[in-house]
C-alpha atoms as a PDB file:
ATOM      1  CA  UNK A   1     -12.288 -15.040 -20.006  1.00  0.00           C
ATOM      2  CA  UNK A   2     -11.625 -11.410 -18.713  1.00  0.00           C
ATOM      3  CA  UNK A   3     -10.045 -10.473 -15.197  1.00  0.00           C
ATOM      4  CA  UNK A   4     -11.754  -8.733 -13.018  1.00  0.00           C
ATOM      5  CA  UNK A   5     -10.844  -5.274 -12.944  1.00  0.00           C
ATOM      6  CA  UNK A   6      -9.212  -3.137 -10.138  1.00  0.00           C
ATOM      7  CA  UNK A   7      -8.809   0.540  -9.886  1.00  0.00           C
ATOM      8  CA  UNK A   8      -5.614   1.170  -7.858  1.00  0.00           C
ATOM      9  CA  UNK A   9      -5.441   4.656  -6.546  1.00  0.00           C
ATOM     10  CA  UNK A  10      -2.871   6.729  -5.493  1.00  0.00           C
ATOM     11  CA  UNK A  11      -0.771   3.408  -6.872  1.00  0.00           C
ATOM     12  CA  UNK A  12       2.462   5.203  -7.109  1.00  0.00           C
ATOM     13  CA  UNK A  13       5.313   2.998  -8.428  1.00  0.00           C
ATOM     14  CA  UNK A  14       3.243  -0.227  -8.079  1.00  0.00           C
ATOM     15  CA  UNK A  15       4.265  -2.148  -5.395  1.00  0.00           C
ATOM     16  CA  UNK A  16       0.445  -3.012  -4.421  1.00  0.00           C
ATOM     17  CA  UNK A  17      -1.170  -3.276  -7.425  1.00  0.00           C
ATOM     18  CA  UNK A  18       1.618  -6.166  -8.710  1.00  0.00           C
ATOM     19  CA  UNK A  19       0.272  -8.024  -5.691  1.00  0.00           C
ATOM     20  CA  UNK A  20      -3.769  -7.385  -6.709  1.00  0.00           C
ATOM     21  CA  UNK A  21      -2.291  -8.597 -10.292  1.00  0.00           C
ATOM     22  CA  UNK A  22      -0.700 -11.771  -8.682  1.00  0.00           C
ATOM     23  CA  UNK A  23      -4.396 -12.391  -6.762  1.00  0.00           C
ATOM     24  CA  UNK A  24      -5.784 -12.071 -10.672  1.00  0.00           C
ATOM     25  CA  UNK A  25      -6.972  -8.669 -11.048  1.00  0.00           C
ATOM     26  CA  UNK A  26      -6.641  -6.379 -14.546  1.00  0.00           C
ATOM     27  CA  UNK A  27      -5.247  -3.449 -12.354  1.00  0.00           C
ATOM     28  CA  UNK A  28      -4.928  -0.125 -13.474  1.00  0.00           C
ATOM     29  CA  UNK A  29      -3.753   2.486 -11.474  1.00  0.00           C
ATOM     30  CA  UNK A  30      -3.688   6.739 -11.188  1.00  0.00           C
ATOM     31  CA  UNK A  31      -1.491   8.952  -9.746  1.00  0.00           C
ATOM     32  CA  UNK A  32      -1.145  12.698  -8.974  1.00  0.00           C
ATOM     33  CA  UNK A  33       2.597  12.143 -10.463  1.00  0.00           C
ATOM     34  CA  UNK A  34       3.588  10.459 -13.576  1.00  0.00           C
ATOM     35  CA  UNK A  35       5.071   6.941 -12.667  1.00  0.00           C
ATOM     36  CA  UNK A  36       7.459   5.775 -15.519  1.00  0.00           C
ATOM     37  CA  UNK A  37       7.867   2.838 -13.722  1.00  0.00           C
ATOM     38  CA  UNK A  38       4.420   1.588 -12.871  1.00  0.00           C
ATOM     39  CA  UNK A  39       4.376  -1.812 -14.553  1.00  0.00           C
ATOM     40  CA  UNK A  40       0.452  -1.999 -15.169  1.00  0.00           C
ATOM     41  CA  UNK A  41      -2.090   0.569 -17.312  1.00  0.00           C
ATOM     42  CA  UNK A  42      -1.360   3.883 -16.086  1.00  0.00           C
ATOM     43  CA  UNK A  43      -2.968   7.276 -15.493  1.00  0.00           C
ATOM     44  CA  UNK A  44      -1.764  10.853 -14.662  1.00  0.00           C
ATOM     45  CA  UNK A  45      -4.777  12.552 -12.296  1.00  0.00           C
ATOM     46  CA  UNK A  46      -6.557  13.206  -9.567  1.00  0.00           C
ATOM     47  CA  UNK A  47      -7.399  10.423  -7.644  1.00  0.00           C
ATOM     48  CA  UNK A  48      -9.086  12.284  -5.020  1.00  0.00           C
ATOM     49  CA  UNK A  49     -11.841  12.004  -7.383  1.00  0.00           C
ATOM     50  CA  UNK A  50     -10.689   9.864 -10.290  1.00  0.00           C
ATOM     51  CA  UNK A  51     -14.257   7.936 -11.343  1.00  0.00           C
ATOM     52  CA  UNK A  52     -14.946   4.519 -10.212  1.00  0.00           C
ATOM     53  CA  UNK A  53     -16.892   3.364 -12.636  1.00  0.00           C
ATOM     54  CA  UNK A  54     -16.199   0.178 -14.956  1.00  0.00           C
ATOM     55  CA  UNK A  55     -14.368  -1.141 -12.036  1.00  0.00           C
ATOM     56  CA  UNK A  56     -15.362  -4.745 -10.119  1.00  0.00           C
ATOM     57  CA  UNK A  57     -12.724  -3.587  -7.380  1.00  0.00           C
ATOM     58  CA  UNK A  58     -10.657  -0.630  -5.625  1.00  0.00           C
ATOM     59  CA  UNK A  59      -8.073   0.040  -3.947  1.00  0.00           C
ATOM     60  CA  UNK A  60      -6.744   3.322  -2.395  1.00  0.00           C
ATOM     61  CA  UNK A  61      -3.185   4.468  -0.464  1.00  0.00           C
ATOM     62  CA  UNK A  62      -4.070   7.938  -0.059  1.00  0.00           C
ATOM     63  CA  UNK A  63      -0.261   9.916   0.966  1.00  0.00           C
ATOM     64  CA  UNK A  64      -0.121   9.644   5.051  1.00  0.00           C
ATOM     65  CA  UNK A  65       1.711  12.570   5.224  1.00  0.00           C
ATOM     66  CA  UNK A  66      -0.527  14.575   8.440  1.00  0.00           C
ATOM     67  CA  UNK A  67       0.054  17.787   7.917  1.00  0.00           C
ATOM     68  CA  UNK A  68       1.583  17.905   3.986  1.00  0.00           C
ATOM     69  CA  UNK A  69       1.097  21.165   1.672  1.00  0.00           C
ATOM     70  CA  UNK A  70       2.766  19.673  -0.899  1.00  0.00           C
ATOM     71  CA  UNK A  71      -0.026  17.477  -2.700  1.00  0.00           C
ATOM     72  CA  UNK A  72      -3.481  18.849  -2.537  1.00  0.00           C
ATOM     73  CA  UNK A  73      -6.149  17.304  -4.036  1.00  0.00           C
ATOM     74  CA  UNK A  74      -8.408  20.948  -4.114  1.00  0.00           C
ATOM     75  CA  UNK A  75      -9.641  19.429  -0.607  1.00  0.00           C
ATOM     76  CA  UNK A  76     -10.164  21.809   2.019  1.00  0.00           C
ATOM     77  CA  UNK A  77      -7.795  20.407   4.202  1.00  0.00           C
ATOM     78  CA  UNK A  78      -4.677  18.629   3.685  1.00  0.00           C
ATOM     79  CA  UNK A  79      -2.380  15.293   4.002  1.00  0.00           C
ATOM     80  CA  UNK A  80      -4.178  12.204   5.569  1.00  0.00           C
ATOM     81  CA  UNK A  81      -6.502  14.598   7.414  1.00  0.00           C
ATOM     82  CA  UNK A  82      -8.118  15.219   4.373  1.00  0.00           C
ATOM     83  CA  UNK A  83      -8.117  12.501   2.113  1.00  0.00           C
ATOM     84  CA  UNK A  84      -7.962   9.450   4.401  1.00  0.00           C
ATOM     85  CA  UNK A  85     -11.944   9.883   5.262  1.00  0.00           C
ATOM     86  CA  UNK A  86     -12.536  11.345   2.078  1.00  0.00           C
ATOM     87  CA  UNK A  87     -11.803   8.402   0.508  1.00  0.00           C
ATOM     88  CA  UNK A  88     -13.331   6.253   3.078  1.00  0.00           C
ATOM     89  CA  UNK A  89     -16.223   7.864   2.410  1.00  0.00           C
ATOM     90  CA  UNK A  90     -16.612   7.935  -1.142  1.00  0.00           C
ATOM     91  CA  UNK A  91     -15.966   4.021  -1.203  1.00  0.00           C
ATOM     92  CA  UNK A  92     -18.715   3.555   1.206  1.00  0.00           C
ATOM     93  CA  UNK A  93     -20.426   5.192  -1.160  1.00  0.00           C
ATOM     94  CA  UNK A  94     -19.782   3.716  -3.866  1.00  0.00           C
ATOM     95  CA  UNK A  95     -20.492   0.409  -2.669  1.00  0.00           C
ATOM     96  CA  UNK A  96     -18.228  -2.410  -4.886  1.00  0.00           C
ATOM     97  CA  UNK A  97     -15.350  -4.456  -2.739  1.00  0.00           C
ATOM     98  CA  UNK A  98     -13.050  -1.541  -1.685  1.00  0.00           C
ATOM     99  CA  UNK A  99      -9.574  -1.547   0.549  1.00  0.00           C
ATOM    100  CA  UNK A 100      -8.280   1.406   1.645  1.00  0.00           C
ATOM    101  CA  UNK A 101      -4.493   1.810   3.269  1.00  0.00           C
ATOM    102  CA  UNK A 102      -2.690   3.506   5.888  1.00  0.00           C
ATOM    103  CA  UNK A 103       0.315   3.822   7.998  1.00  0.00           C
ATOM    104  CA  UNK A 104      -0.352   3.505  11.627  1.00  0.00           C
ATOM    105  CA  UNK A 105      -0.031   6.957  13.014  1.00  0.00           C
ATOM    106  CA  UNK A 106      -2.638   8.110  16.152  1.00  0.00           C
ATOM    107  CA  UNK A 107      -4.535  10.213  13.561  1.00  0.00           C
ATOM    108  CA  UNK A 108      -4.780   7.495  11.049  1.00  0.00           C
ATOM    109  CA  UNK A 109      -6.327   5.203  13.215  1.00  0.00           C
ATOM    110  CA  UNK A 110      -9.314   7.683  14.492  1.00  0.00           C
ATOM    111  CA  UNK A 111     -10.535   7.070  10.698  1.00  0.00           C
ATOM    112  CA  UNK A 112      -9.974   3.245  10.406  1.00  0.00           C
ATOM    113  CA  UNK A 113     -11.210   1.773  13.284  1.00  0.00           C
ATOM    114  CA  UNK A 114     -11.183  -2.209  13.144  1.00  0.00           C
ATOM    115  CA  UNK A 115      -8.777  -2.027  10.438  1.00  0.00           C
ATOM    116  CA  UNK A 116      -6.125  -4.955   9.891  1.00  0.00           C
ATOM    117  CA  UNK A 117      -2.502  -4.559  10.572  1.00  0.00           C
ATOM    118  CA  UNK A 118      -0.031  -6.413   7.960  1.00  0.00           C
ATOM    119  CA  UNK A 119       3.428  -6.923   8.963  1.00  0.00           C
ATOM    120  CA  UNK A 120       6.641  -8.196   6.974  1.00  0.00           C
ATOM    121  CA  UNK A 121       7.233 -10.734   9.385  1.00  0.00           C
ATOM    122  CA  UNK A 122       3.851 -12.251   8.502  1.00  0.00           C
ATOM    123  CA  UNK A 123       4.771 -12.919   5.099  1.00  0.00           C
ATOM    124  CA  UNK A 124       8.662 -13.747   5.414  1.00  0.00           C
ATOM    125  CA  UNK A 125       9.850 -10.640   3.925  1.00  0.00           C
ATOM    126  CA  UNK A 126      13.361  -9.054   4.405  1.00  0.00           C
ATOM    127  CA  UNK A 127      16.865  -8.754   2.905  1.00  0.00           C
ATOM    128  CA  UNK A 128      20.338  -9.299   4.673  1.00  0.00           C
ATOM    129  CA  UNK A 129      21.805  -6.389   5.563  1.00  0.00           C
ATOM    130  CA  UNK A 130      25.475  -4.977   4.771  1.00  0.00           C
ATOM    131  CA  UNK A 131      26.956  -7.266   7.224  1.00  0.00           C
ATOM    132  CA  UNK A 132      25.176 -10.441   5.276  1.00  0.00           C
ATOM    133  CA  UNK A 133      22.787 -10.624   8.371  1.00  0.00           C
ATOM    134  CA  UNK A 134      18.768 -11.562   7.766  1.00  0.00           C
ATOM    135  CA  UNK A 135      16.492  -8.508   8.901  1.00  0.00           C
ATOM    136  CA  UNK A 136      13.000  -9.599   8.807  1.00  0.00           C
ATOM    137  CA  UNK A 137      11.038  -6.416   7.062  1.00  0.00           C
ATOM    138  CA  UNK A 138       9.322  -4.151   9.892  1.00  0.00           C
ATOM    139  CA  UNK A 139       6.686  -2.185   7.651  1.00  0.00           C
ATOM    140  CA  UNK A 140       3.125  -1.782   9.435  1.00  0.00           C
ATOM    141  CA  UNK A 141       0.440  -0.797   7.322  1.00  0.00           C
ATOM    142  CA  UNK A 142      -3.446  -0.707   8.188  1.00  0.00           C
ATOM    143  CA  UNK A 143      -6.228  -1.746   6.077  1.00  0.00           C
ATOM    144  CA  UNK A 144      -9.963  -0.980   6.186  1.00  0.00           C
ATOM    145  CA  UNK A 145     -12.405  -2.960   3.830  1.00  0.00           C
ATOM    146  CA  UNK A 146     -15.570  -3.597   3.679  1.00  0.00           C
ATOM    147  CA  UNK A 147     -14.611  -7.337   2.942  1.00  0.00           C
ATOM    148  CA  UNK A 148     -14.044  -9.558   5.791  1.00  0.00           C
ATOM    149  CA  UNK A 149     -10.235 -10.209   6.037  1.00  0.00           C
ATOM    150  CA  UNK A 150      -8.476 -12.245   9.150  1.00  0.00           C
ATOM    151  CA  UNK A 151      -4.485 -11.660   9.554  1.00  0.00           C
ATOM    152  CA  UNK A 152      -2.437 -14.369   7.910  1.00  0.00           C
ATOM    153  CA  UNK A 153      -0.498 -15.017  10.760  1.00  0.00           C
ATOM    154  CA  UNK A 154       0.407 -13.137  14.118  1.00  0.00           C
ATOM    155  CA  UNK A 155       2.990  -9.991  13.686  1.00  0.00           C
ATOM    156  CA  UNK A 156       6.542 -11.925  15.120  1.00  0.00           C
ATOM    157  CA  UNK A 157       9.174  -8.844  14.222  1.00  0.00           C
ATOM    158  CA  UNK A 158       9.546  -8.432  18.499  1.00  0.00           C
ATOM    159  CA  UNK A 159      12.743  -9.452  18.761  1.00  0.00           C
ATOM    160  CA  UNK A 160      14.478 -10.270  16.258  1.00  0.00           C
ATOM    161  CA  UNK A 161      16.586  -8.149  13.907  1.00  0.00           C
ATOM    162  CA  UNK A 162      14.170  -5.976  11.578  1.00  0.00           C
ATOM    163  CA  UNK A 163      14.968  -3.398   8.996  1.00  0.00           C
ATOM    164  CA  UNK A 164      12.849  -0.626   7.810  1.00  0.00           C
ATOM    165  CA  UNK A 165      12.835   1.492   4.318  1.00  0.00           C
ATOM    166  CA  UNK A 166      12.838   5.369   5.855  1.00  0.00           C
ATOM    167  CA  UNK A 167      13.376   8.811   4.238  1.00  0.00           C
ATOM    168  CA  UNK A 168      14.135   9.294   0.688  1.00  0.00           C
ATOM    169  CA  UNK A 169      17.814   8.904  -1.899  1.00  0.00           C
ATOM    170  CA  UNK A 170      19.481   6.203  -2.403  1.00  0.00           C
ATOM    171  CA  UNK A 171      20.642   4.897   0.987  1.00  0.00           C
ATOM    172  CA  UNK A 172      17.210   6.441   2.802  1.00  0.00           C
ATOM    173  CA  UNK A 173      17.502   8.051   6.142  1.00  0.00           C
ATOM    174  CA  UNK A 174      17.188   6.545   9.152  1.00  0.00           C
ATOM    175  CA  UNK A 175      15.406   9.293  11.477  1.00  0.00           C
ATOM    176  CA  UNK A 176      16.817   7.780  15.120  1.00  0.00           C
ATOM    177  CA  UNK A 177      14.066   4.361  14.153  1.00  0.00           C
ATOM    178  CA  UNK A 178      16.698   1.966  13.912  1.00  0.00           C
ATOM    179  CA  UNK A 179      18.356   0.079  11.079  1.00  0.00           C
ATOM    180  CA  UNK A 180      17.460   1.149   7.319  1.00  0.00           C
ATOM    181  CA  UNK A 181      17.680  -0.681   4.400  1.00  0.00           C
ATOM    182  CA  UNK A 182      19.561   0.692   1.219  1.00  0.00           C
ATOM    183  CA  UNK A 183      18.418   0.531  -2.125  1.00  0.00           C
ATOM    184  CA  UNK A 184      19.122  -2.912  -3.447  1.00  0.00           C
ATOM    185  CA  UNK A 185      18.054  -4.810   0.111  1.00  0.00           C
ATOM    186  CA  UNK A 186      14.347  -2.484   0.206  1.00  0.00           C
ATOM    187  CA  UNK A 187      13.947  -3.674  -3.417  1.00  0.00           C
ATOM    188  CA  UNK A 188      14.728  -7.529  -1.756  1.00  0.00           C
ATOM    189  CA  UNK A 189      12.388  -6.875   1.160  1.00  0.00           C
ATOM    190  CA  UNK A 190       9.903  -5.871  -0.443  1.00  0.00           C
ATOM    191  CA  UNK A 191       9.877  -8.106  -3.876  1.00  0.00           C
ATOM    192  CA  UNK A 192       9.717  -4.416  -6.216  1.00  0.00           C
ATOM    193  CA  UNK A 193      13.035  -5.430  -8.319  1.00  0.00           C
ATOM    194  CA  UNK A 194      12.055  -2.770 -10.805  1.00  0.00           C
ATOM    195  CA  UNK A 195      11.203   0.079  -8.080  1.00  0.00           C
ATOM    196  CA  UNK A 196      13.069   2.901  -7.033  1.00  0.00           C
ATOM    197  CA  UNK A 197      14.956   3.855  -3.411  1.00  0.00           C
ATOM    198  CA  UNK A 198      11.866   6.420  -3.422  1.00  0.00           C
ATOM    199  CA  UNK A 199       9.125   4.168  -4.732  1.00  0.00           C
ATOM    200  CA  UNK A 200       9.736   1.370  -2.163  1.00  0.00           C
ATOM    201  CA  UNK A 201      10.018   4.231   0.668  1.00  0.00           C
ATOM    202  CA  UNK A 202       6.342   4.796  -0.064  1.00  0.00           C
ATOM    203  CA  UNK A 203       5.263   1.141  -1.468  1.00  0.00           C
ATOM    204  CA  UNK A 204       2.980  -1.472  -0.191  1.00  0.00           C
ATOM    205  CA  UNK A 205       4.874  -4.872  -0.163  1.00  0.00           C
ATOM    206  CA  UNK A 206       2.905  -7.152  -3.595  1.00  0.00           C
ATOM    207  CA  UNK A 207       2.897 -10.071  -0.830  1.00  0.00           C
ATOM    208  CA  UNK A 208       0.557  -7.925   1.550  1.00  0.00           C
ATOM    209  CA  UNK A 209      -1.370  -7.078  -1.648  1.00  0.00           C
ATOM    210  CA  UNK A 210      -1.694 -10.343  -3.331  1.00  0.00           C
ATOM    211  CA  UNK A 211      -3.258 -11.504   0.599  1.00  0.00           C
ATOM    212  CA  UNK A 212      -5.633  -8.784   0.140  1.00  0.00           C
ATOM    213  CA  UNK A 213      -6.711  -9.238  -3.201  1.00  0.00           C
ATOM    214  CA  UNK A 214      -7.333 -12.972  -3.111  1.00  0.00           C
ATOM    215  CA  UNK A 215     -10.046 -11.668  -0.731  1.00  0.00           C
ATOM    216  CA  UNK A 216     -11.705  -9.597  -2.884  1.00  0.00           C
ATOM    217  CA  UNK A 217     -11.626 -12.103  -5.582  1.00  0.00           C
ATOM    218  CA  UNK A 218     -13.568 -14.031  -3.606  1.00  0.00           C
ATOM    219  CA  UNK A 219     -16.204 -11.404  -2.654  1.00  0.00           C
ATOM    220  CA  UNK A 220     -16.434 -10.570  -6.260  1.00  0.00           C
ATOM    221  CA  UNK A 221     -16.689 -14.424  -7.174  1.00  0.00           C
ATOM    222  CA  UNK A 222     -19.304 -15.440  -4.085  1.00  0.00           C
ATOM    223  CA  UNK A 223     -17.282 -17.321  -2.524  1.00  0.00           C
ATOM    224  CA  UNK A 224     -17.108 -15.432   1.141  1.00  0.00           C
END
């Protein structure tokens, strides 16, 4: 019997679509960049506009960079501002059991009203640090579906030591937000063993993921 299939967009290195493959979707996902480590079917493009059709599912991360030049879609304008709705609106559209994600930014949340907030600490995600202490994984992300979805559990990363996967190289930079995790421990927190320091920068944990996708399996199977 065939799996259901998902279109991930803007998947980069995979994180979320290993999760949507846990939850029992055939996922295959497109990028702007070429991701030799994407661990599922895999397509170079613009998923801006990338077609939807053939697909029981999707799921989109467009970049949240506000204000970025750097990967235009040929939308008028660019970063989030531009292809956060757009995609919004094109699922709408569309009509099939969508989720769209987000970071948690002032101007992302004009466009995702109602949208759920995932947390690490909901799922028991983390690494120990260099000092062999637990840091429960502090990565907020909002989602907007037209599924119904309920949190798993309340957020719980308020006091208690966290770590966070910011900037870009190896060891990541930690911007004055706190403590970082390096490359091996963001590949722990998040569960993305194959990933790189960059990928899991940008990644969606597979443990928020699989959560999400179980719900859409059971949209797609009647069962909501």
């Amino acid at each position: 019997m065939s799996r259901p299939r998902l279109l991930d967009l803007f998947c980069c290195e995979g994180g979320a679509s290993t999760g949507y493959s846990r939850a029992g979707f055939e996922v295959v996902g497109v990028d702007i960049n070429e991701q030799p480590r994407y661990p599922f079917e895999f397509h170079c493009g613009d998923a801006s506009v990338w077609g939807l059709d053939g697909f029981d599912a999707v799921a989109a991360s467009p970049p949240c960079e506000d204000h970025s030049v750097t990967m235009g879609f040929g939308m008028a304008d660019r970063g989030t501002g531009g292809r956060l709705p757009h995609t919004i609106e094109r699922l709408r559209r569309w009509g099939g059991p969508w989720i769209v994600e987000n970071g948690e930014s002032r101007a992302v949340k004009q466009y995702m009203p109602g949208a759920l907030r995932l947390c690490g600490s909901m799922f028991g995600l983390g690494a120990n640090d260099s000092r062999g202490q637990w840091r429960t994984l502090r990565r907020h992300r909002l989602f907007l579906s037209n599924v119904n979805i309920k949190e798993p559990a309340p957020c719980a990363c308020r006091g208690i030591p966290v770590g966070g996967i910011y900037g870009h190289g190896e060891q990541g930079v930690n911007g004055g937000r706190g403590y970082g995790f390096a490359a091996d421990s963001a590949r722990l927190a998040l569960g993305m063993p194959w990933a790189s320091r960059d990928g899991c920068a940008e990644a969606i944990p597979p443990a928020y993921a699989e959560f999400l996708g179980q719900a859409l399996m059971r949209r797609i199977k009647g069962e909501e």
